[in-house]
N, C-alpha and C. Protein backbone atom coordinates (compact mmCIF):
# COMPACT_ATOMS: atom_id res chain seq x y z
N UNK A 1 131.44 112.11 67.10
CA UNK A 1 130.99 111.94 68.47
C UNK A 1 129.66 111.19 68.46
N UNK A 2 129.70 110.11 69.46
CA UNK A 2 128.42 109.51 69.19
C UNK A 2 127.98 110.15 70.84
N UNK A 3 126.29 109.32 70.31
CA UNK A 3 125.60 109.78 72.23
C UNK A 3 124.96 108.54 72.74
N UNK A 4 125.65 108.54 73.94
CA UNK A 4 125.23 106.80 74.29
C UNK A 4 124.45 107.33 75.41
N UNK A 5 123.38 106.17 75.75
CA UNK A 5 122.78 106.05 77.00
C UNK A 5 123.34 104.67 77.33
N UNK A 6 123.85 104.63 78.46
CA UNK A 6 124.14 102.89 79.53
C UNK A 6 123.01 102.93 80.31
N UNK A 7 122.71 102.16 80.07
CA UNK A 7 121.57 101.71 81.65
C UNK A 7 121.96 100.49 82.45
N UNK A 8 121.84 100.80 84.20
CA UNK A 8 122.47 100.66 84.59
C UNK A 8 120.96 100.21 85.91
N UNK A 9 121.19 98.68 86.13
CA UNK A 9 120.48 97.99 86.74
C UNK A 9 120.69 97.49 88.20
N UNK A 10 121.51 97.30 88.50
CA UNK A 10 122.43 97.15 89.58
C UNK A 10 123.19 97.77 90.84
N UNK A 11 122.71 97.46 91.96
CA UNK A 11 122.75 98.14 93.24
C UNK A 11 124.52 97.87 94.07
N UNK A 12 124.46 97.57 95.49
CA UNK A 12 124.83 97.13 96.58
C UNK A 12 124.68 95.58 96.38
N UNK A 13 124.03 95.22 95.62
CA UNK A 13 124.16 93.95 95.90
C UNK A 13 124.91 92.83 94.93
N UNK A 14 125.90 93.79 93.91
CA UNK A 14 126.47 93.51 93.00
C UNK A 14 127.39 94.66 92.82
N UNK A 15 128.24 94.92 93.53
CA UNK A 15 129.30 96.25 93.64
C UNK A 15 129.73 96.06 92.04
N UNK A 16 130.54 95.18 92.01
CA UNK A 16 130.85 95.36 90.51
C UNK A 16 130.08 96.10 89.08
N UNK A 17 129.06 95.04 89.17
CA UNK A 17 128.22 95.70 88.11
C UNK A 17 127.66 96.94 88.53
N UNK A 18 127.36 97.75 89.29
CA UNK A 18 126.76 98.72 89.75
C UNK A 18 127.60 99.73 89.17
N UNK A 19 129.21 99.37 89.31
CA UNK A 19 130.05 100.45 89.30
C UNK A 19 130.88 100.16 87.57
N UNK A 20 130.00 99.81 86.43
CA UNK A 20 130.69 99.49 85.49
C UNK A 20 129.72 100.45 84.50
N UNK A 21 128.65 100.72 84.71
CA UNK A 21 128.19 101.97 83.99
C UNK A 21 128.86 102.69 84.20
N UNK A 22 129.32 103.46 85.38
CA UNK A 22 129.92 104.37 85.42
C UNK A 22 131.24 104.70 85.03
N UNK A 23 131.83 103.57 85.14
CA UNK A 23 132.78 103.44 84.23
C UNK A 23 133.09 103.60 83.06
N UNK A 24 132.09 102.95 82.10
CA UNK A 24 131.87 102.23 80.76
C UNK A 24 131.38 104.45 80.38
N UNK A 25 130.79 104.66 81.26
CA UNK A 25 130.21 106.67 80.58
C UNK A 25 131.77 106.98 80.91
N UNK A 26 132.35 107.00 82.02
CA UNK A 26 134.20 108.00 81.69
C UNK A 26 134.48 107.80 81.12
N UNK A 27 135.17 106.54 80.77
CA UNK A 27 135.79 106.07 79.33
C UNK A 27 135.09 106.61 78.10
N UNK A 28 133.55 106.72 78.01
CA UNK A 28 133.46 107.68 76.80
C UNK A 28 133.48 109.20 77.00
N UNK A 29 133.49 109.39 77.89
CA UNK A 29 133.41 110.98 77.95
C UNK A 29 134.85 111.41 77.92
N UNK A 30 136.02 110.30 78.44
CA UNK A 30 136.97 111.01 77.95
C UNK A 30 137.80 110.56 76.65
N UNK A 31 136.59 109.86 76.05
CA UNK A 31 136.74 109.51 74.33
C UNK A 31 136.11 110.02 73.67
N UNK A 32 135.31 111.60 74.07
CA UNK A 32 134.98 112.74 73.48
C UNK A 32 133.52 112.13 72.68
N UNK A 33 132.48 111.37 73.93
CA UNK A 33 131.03 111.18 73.09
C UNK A 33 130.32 111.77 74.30
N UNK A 34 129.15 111.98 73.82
CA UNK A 34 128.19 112.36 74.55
C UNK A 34 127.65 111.44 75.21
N UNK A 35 127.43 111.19 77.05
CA UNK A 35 126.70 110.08 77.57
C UNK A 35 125.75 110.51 78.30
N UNK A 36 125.10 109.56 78.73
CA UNK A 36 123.61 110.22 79.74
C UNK A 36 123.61 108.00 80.42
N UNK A 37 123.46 108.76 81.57
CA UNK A 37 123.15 107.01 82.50
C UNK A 37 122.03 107.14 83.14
N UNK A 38 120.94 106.01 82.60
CA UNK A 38 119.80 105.13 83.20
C UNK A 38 120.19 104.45 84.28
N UNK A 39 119.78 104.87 85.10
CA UNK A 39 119.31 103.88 87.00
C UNK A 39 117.81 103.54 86.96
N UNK A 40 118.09 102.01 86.87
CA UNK A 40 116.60 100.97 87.37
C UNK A 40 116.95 100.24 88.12
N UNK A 41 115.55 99.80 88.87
CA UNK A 41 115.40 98.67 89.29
C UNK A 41 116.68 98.82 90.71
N UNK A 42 117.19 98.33 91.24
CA UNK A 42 117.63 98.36 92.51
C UNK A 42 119.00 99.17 91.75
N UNK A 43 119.13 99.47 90.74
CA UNK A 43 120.64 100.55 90.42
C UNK A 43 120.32 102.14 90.67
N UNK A 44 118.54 102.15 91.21
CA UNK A 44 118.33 103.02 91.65
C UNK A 44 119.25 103.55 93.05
N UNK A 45 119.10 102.44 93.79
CA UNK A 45 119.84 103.08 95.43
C UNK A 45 121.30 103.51 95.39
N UNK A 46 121.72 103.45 93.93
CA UNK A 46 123.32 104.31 94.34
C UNK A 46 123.25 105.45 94.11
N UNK A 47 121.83 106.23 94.23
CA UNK A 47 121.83 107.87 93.89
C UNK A 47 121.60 108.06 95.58
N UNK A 48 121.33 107.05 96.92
CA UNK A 48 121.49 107.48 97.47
C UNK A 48 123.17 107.59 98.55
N UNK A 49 123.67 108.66 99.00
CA UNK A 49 125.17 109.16 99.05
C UNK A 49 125.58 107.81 99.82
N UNK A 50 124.49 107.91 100.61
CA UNK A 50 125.22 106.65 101.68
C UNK A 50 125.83 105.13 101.17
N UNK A 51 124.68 104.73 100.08
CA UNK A 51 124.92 103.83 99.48
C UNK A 51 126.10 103.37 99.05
N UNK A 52 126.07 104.82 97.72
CA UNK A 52 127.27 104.92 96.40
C UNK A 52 127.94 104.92 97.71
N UNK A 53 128.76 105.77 98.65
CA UNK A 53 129.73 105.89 99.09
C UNK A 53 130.46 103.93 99.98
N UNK A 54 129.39 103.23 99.83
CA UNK A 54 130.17 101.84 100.24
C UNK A 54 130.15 101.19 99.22
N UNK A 55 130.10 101.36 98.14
CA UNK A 55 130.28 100.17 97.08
C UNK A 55 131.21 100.57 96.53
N UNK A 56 132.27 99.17 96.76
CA UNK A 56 133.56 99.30 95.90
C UNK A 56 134.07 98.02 94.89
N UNK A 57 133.56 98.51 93.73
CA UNK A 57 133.45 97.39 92.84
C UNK A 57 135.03 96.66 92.98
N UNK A 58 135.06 95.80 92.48
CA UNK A 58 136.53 94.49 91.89
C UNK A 58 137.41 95.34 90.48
N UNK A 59 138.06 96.15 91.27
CA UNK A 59 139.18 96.11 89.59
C UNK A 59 138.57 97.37 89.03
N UNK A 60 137.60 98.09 89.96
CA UNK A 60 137.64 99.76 89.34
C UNK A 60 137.30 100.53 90.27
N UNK A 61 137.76 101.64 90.14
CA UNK A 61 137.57 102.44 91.21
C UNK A 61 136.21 102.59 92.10
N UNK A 62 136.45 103.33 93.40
CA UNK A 62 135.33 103.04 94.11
C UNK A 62 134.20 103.63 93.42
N UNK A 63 132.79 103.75 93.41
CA UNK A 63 131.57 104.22 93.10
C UNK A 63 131.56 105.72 93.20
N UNK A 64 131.88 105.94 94.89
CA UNK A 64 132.03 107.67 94.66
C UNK A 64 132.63 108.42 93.75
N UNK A 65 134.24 107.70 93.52
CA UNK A 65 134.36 108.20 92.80
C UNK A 65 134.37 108.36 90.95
N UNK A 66 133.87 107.55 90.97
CA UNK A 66 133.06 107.79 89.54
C UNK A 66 132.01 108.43 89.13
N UNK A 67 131.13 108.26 90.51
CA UNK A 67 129.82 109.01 90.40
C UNK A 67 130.36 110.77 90.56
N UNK A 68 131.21 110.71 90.69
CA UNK A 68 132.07 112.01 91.22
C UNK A 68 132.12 112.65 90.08
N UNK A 69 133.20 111.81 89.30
CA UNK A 69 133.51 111.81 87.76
C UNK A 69 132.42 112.43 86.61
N UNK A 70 131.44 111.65 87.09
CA UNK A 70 129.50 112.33 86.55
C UNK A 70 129.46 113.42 86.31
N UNK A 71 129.41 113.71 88.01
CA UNK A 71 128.77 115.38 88.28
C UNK A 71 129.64 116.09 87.79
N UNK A 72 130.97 116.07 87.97
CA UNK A 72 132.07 116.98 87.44
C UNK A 72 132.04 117.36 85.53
N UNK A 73 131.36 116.17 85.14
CA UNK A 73 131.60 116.35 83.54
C UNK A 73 129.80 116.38 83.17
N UNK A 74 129.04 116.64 84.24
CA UNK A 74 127.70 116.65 83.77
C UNK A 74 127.19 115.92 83.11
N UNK A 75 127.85 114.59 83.20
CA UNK A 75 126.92 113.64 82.73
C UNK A 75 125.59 113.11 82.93
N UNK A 76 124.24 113.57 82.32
CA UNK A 76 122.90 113.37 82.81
C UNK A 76 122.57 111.73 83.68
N UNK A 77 121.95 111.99 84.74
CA UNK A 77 121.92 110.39 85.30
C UNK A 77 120.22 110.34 85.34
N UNK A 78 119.42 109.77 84.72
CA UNK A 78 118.02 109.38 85.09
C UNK A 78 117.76 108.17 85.49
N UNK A 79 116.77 108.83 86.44
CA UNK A 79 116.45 107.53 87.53
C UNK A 79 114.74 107.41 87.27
């Protein structure tokens, strides 16, 4: 098992990338590693609900629910 940190830069103003950390941590968490996700810089505003809840990246699921995915498997998020 490895332990990754993603950091994760990217807001609303790039749905895609915003929503590919979160991605990139399920895929390891349900490939049995330990993750923890960094929010900077404007990837700060998807900790707020309103935000995450309109960004819907290209070709992965919406934001909520990944960020969903997070809380459910306790994946640490620092902002």
């Amino acid at each position: 098992m490895a332990k990754i940190l993603i950091t994760s830069t990217h807001g609303s103003e790039d749905p895609t990338r915003a929503g590919l950390p979160f991605m990139v941590a399920k895929g390891a968490v349900e490939g049995g590693h330990q993750v923890s996700v960094a929010v900077v810089g404007d990837g700060t505003l998807v900790m707020k609900q309103a935000i995450r809840e309109s960004i819907f990246p290209v070709g992965l699921p919406a934001l909520k629910e990944l960020f969903q995915f997070a809380v459910e498997h306790n994946i640490p998020v620092y902002v």
